[in-house]
C-alpha atoms as a PDB file:
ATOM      1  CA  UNK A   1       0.000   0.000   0.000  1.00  0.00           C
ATOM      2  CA  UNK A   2       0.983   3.506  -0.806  1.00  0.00           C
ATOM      3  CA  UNK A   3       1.653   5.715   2.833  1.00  0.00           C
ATOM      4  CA  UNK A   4       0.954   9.339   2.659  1.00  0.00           C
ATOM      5  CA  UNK A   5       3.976  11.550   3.053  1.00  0.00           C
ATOM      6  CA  UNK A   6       3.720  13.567   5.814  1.00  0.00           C
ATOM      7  CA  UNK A   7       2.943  16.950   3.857  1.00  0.00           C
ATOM      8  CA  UNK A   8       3.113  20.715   5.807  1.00  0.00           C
ATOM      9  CA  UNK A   9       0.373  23.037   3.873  1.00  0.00           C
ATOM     10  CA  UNK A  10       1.272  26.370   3.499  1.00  0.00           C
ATOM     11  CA  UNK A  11      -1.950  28.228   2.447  1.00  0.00           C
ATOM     12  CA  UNK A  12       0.252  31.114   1.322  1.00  0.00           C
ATOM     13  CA  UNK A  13       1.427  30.255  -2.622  1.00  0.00           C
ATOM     14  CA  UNK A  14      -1.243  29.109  -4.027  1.00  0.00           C
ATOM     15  CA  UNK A  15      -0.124  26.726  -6.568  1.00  0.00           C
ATOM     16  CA  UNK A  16       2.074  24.997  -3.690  1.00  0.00           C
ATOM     17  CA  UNK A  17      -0.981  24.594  -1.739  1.00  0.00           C
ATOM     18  CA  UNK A  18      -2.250  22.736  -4.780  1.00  0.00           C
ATOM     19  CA  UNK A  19       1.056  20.929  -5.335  1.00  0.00           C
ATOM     20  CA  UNK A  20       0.631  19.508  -1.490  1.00  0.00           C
ATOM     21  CA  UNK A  21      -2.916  18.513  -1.879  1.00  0.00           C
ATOM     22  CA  UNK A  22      -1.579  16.413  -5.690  1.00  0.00           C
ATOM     23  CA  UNK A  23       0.724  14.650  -3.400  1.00  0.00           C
ATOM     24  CA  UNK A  24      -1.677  13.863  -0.554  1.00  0.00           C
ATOM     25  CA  UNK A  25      -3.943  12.345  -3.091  1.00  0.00           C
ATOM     26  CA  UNK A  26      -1.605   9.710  -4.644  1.00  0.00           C
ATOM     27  CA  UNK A  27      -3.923   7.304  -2.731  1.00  0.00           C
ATOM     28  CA  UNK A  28      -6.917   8.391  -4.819  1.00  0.00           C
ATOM     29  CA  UNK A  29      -5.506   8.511  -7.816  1.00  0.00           C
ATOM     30  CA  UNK A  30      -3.780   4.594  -7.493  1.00  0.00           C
ATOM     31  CA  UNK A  31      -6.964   3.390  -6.059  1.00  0.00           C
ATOM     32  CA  UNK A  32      -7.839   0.910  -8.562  1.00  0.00           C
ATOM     33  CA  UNK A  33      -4.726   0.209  -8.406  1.00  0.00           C
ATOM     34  CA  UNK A  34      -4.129  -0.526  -4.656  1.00  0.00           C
ATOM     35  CA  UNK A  35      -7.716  -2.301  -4.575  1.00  0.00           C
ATOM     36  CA  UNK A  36      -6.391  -4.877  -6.950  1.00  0.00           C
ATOM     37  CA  UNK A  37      -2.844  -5.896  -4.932  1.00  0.00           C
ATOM     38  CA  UNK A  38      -5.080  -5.339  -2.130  1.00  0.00           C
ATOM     39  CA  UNK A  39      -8.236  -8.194  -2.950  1.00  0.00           C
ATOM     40  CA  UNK A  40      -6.681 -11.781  -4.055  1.00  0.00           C
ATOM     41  CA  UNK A  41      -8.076 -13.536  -6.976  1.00  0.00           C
ATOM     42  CA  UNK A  42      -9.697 -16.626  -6.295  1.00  0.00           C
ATOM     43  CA  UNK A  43      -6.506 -18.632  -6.187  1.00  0.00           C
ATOM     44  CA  UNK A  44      -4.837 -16.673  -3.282  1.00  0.00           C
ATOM     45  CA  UNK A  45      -7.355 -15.843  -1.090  1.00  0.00           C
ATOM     46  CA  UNK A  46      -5.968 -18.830   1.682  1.00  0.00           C
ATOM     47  CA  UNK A  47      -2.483 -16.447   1.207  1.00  0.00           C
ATOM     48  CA  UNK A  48      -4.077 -12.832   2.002  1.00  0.00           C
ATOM     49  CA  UNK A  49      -6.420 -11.781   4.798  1.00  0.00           C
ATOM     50  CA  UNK A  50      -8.989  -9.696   2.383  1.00  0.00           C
ATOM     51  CA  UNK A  51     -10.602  -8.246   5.532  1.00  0.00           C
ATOM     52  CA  UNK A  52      -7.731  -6.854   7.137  1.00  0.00           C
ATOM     53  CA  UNK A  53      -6.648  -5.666   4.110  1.00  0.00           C
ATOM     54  CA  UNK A  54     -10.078  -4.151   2.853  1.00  0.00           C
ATOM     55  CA  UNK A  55      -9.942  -2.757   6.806  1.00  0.00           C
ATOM     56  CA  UNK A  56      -6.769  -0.880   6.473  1.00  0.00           C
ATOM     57  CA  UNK A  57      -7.267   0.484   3.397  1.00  0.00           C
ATOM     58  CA  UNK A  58     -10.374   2.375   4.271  1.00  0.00           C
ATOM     59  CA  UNK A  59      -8.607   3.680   7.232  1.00  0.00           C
ATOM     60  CA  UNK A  60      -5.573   5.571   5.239  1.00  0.00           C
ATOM     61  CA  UNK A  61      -8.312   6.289   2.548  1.00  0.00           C
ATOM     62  CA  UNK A  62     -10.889   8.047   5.291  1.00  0.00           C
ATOM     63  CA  UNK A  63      -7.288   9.540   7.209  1.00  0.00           C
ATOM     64  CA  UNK A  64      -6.387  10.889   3.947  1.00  0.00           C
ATOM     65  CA  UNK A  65     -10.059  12.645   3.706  1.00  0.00           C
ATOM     66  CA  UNK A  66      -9.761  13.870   6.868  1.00  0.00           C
ATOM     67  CA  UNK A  67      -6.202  15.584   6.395  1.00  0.00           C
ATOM     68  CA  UNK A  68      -7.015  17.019   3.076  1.00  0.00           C
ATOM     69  CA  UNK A  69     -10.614  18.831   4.165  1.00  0.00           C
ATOM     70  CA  UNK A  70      -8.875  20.079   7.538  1.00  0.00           C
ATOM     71  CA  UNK A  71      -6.385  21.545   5.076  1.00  0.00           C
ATOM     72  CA  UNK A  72      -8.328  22.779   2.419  1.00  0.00           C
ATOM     73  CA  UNK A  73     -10.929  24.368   5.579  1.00  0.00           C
ATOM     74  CA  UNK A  74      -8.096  26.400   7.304  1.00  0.00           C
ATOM     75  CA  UNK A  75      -6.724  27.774   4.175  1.00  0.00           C
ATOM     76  CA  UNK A  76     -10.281  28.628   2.910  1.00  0.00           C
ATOM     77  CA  UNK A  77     -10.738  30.316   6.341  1.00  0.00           C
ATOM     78  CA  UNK A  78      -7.968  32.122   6.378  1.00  0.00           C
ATOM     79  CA  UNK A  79      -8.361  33.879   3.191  1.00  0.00           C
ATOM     80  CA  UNK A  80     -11.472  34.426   3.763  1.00  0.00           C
ATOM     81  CA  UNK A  81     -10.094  36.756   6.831  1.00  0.00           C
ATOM     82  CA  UNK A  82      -7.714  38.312   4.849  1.00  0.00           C
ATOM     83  CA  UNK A  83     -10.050  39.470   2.006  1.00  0.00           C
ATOM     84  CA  UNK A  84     -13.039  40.350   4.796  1.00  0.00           C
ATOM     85  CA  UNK A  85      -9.345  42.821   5.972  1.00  0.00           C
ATOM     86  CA  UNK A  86      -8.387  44.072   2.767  1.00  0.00           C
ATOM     87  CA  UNK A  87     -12.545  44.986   1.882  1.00  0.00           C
ATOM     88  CA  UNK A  88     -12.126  46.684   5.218  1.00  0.00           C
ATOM     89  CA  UNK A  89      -9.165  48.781   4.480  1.00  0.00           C
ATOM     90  CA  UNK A  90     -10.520  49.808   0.541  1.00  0.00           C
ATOM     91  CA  UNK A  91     -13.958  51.209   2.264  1.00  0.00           C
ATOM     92  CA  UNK A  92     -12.203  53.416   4.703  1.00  0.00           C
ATOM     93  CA  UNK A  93     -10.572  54.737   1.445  1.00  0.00           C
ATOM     94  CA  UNK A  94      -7.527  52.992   0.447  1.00  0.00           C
ATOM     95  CA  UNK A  95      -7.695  53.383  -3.576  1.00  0.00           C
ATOM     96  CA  UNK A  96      -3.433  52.276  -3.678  1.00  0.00           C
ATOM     97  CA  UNK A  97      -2.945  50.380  -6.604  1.00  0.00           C
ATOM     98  CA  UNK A  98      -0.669  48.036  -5.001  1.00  0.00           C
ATOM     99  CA  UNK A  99      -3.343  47.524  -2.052  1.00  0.00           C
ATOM    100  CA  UNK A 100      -5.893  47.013  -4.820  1.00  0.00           C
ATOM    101  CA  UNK A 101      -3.762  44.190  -6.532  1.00  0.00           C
ATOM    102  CA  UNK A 102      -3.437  42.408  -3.661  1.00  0.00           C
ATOM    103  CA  UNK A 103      -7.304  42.472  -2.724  1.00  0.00           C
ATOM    104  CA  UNK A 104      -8.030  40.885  -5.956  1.00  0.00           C
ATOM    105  CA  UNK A 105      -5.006  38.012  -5.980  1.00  0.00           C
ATOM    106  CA  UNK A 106      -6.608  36.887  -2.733  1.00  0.00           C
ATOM    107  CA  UNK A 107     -10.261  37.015  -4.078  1.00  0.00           C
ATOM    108  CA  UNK A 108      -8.295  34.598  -6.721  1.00  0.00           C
ATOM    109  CA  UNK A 109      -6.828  32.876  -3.979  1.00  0.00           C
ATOM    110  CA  UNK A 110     -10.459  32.416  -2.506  1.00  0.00           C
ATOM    111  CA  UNK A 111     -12.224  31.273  -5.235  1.00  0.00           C
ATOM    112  CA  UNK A 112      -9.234  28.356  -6.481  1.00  0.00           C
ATOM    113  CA  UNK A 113      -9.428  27.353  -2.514  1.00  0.00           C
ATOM    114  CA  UNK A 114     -13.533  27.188  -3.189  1.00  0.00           C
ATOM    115  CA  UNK A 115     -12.817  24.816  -5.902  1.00  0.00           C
ATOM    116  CA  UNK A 116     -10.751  22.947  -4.384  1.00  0.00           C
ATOM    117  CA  UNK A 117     -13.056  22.323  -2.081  1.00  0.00           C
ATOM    118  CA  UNK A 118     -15.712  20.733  -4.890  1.00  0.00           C
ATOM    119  CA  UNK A 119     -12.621  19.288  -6.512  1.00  0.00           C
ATOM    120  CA  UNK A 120     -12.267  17.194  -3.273  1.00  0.00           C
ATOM    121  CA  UNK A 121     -15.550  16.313  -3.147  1.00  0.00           C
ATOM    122  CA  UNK A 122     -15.460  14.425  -6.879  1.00  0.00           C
ATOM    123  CA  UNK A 123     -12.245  12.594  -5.588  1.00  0.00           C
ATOM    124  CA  UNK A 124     -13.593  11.689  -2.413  1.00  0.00           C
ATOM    125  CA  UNK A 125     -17.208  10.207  -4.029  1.00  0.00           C
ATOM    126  CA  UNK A 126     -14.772   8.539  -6.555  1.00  0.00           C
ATOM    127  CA  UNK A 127     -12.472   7.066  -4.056  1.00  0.00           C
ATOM    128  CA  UNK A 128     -15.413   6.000  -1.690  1.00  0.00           C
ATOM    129  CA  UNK A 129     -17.687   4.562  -5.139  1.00  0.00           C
ATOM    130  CA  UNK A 130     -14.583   2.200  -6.100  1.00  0.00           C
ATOM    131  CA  UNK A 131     -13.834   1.242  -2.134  1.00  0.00           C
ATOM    132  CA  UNK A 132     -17.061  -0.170  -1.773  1.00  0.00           C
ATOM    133  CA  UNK A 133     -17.363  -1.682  -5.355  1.00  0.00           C
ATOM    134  CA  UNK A 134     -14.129  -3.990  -4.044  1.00  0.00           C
ATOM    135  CA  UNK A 135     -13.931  -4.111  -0.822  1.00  0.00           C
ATOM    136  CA  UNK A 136     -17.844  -3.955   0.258  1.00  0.00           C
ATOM    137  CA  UNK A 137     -17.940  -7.855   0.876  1.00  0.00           C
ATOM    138  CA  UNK A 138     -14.785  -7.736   2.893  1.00  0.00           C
ATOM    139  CA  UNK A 139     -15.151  -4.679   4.964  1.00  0.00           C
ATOM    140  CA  UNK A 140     -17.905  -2.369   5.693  1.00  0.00           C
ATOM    141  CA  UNK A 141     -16.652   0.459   7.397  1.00  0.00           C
ATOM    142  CA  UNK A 142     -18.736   2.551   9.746  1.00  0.00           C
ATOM    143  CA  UNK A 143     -18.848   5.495   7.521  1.00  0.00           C
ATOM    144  CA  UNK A 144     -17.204   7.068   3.871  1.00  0.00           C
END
C-alpha cells in the first residue's frame, strides 16, 4: 500500500498549496490500483487476509479525507479573513494600486481554494464509489 507523506500546507502560494494537496492524493488517484494488490483472486485468497486488508485500506483512505478537508478548511478560512481585511481597508478609502492588486489576488486565492473544495468532493465520491465496489464484501466500514 501507498503511505501518505507527511505533507506541511502552506496556504500562502497558491499553486504549492495545490502541489501539497496532488501529493496527498496519490492514494486516490492509485486506487484501482491498490484495490487490486489489495483483494486476491480466487486462487490466493488462503495467502491474504482480504478483511484486514479491505480494513486498512479504508482507514488511510478516510485519514487521507480527513487531512485534506482540515487543510483545504483552514486555508479557505484564512483567506477568507484576509479578504473580509483588505474589503475593510478599501472602504475606509484605500484606492493604492498596489493595495488594490493584492485584494483581488486573494479574491483569486479564494475562489481556487472554493474549488478545491468541490474538486475534493469528486475525488472523495470517486475514491469511496470504487472502495465499496471492491472491498464492500470484505469490509464495511462505519462510515465514507
Amino acid at each position: 500500500m501507498i503511505a501518505m507523506a507527511a505533507v506541511s500546507v502552506e496556504c500562502g502560494d497558491i499553486l504549492e498549496f495545490q502541489n501539497a494537496l496532488k501529493n496527498m492524493r496519490l492514494v486516490d488517484d492509485k486506487i484501482i490500483y491498490i484495490l487490486n494488490a489489495t483483494i486476491p483472486t480466487e486462487s490466493f485468497k488462503g495467502q491474504v487476509d482480504p478483511i484486514a486488508r479491505c480494513k486498512d485500506l479504508y482507514e488511510q483512505i478516510y485519514s487521507n479525507f480527513k487531512k485534506r478537508e482540515l487543510a483545504i478548511m483552514n486555508c479557505l478560512n484564512t483567506s477568507k479573513e484576509k479578504v473580509k481585511e483588505l474589503k475593510a481597508q478599501r472602504d475606509n478609502g484605500n484606492e493604492n494600486p498596489q493595495f488594490l492588486k493584492a485584494l483581488r489576488k486573494e479574491q483569486n486565492n479564494l475562489r481556487m481554494l472554493q474549488s478545491e473544495l468541490n474538486v475534493e468532493e469528486i475525488v472523495k465520491k470517486r475514491t469511496s464509489d470504487v472502495y465499496y465496489e471492491r472491498c464492500h464484501s470484505f469490509y464495511k466500514p462505519p462510515k465514507i
